[in-house]
N, C-alpha and C. Protein backbone atom coordinates (compact mmCIF):
# COMPACT_ATOMS: atom_id res chain seq x y z
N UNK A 1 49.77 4.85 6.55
CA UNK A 1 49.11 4.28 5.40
C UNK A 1 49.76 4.85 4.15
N UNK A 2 50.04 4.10 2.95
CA UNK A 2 50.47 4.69 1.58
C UNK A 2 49.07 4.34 0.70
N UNK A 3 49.17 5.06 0.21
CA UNK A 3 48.61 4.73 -0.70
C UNK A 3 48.92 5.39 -2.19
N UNK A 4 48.52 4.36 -3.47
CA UNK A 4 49.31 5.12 -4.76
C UNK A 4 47.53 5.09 -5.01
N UNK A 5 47.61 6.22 -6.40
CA UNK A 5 46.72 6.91 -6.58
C UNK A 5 46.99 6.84 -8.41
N UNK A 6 46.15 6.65 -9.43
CA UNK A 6 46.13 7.21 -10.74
C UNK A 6 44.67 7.11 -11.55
N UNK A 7 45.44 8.71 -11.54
CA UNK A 7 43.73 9.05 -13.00
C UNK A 7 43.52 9.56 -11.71
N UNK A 8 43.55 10.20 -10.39
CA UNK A 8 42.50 10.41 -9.18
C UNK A 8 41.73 9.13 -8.92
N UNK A 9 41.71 8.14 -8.98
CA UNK A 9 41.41 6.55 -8.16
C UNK A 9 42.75 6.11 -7.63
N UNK A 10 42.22 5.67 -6.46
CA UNK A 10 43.20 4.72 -5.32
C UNK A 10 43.06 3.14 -6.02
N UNK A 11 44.36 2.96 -6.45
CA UNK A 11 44.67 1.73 -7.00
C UNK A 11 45.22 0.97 -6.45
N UNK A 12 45.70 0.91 -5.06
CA UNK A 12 46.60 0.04 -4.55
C UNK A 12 46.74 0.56 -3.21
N UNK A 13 46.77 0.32 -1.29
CA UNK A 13 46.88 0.87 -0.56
C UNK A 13 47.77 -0.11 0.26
N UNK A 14 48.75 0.09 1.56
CA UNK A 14 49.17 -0.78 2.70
C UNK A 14 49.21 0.25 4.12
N UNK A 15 48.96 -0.46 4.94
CA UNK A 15 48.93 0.30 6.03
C UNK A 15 49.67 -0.43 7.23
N UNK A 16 49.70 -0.24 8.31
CA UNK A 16 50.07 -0.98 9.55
C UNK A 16 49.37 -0.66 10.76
N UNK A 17 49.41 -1.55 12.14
CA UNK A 17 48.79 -1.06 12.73
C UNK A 17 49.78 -2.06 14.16
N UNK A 18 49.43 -1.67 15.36
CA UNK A 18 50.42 -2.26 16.27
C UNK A 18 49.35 -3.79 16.34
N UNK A 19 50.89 -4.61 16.37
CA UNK A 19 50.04 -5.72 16.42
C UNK A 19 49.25 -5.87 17.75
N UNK A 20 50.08 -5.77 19.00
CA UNK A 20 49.73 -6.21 20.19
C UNK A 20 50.51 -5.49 21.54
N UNK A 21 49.61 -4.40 22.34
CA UNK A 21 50.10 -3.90 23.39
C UNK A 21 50.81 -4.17 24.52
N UNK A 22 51.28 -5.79 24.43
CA UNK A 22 52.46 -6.11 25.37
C UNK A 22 53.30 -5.81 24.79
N UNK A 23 54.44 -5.44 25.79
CA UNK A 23 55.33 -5.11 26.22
C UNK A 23 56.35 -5.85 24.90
N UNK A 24 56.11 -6.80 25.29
CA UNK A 24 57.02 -7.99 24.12
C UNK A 24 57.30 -8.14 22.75
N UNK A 25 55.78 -7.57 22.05
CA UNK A 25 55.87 -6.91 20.89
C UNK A 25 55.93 -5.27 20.33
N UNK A 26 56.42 -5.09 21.08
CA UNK A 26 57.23 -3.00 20.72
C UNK A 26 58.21 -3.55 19.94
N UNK A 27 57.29 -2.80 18.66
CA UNK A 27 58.28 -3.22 17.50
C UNK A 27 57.87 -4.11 16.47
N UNK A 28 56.99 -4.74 16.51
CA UNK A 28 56.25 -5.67 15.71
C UNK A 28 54.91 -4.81 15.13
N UNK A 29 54.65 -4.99 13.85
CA UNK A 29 53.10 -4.18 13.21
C UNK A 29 52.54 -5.52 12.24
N UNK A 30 51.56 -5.23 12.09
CA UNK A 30 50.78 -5.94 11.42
C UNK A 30 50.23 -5.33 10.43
N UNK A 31 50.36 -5.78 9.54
CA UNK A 31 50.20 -4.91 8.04
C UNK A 31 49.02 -5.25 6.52
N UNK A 32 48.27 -4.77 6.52
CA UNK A 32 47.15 -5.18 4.99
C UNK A 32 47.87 -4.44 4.11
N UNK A 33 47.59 -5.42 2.80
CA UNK A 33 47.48 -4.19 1.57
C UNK A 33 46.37 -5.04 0.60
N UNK A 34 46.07 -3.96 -0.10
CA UNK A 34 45.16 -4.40 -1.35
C UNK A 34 45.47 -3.60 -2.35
N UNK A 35 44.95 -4.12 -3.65
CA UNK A 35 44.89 -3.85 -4.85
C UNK A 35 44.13 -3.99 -5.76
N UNK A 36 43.72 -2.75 -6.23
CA UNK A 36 42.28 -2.99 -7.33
C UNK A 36 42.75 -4.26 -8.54
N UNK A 37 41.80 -4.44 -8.77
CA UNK A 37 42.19 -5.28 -9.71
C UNK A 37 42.59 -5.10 -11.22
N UNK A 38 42.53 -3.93 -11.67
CA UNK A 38 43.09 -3.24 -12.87
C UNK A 38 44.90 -3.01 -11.97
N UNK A 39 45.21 -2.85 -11.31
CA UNK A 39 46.26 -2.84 -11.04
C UNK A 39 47.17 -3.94 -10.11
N UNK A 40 46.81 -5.24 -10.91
CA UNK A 40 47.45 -6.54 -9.85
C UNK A 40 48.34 -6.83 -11.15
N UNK A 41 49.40 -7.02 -10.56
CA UNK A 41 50.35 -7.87 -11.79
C UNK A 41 51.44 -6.83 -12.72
N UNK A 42 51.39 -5.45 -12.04
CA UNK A 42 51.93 -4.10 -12.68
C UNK A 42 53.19 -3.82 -11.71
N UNK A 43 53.31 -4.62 -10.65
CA UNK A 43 53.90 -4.23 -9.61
C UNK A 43 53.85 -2.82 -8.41
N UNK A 44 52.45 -2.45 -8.72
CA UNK A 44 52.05 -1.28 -7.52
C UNK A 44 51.92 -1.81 -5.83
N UNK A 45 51.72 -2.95 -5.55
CA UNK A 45 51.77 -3.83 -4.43
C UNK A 45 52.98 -3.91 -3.96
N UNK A 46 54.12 -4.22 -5.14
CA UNK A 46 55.20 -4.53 -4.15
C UNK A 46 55.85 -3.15 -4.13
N UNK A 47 56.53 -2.07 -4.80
CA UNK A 47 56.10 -0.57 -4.82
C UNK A 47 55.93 -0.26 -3.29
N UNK A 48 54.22 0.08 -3.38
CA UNK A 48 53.81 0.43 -2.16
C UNK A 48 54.14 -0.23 -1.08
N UNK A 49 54.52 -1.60 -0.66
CA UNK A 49 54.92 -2.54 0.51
C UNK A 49 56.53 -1.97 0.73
N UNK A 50 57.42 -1.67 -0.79
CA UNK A 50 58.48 -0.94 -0.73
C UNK A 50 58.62 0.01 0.39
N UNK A 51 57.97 1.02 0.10
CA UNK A 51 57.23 2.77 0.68
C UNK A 51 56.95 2.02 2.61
N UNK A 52 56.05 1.23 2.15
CA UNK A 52 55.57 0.44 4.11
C UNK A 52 56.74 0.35 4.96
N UNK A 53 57.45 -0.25 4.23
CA UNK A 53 58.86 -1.10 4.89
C UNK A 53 59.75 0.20 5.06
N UNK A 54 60.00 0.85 4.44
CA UNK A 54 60.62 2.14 4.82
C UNK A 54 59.83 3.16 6.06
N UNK A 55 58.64 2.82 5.76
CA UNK A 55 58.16 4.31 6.80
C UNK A 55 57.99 3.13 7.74
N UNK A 56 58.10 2.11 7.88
CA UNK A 56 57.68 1.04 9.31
C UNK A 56 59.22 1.19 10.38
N UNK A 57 60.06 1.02 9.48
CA UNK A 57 61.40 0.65 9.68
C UNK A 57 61.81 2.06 10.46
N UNK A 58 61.69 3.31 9.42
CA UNK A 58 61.63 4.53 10.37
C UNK A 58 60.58 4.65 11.81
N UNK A 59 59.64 4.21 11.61
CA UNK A 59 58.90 4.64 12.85
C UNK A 59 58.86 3.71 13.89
N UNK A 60 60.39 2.78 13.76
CA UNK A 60 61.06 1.64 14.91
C UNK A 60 60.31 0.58 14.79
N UNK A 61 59.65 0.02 13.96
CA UNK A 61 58.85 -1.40 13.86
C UNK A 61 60.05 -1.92 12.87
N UNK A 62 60.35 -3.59 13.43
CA UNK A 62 61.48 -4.16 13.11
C UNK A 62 60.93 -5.58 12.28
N UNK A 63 59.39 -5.63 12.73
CA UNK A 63 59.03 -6.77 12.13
C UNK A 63 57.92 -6.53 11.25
N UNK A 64 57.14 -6.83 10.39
CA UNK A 64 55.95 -6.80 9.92
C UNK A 64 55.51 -8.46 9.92
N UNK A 65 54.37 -8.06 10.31
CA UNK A 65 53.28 -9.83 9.82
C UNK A 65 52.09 -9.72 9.17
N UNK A 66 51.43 -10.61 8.55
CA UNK A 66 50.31 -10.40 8.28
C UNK A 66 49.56 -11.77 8.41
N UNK A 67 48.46 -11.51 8.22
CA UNK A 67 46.89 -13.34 7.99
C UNK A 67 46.58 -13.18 6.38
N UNK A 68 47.51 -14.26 6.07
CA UNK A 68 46.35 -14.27 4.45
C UNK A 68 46.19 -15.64 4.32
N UNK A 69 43.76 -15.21 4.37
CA UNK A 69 43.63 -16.67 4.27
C UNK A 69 43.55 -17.53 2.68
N UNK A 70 43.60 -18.46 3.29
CA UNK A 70 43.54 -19.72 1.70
C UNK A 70 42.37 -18.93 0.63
N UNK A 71 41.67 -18.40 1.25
CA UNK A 71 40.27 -17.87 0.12
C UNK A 71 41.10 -17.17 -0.69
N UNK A 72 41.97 -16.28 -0.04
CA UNK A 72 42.51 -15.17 -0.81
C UNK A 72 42.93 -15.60 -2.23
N UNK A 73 42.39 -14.79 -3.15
CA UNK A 73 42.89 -15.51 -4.70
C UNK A 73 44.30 -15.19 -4.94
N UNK A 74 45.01 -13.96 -4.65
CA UNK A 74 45.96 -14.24 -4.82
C UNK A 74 47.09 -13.31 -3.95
N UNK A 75 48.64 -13.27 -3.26
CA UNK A 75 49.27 -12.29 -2.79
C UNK A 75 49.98 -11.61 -3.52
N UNK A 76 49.91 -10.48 -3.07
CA UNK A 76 51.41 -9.71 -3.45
C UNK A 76 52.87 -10.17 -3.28
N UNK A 77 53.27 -10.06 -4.94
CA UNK A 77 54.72 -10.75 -5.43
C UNK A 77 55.17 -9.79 -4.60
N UNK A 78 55.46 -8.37 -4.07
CA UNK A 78 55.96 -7.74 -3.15
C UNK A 78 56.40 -8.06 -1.62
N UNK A 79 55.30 -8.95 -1.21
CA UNK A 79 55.46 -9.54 -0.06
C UNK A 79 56.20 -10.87 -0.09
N UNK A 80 56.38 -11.07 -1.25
CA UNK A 80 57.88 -12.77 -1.02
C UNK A 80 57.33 -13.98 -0.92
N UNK A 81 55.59 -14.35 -1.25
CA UNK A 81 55.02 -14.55 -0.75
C UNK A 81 54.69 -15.60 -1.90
N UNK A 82 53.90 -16.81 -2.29
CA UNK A 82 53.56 -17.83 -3.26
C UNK A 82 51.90 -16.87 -3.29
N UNK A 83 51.56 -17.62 -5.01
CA UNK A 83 49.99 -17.06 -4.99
C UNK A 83 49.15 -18.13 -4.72
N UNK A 84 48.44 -18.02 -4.00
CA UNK A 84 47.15 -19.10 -3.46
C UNK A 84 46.07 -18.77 -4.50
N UNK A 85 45.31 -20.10 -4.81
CA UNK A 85 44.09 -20.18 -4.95
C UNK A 85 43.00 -21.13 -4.33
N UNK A 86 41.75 -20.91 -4.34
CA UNK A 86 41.23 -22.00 -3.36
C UNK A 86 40.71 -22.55 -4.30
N UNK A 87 40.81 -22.95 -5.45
CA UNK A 87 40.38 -24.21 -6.44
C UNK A 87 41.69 -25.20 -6.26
């Protein structure tokens, strides 16, 4: 897990986790992040996804995935990703 931190508040976190115990995916993680909302649009998301991708990549995970649904208001420009809204 990373997480960035300012003032002593957690402003932004990503973590991973194994996606799936077959055999087939060793090597694949599945990954959240969030971001307070005083800190969306500053670039601490893509930053911290930076930091993910490095310690994922070291600890032999070759892929990352994630679920982001349509509700979600918006993704991280870090993740390469278009911003959704559900209006």
């Amino acid at each position: 897990m990373i997480v960035v931190e300012e003032g002593g508040d957690v402003v932004t976190f990503a973590a991973t986790s194994e996606y799936s115990s077959r055999g087939c995916y060793t090597g694949v993680a599945e990954f959240s992040a969030h971001a307070d909302r005083g800190a969306r649009g500053r670039g601490a998301v893509g930053m911290t996804m930076a930091v993910l991708i490095l310690a994922a990549e070291q600890a032999g995970f070759w892929k990352l995935l994630s679920r982001i649904f349509v509700e979600t208001f918006s993704t991280s420009p870090g993740t390469g990703t278009r911003r959704w809204s559900s209006s």
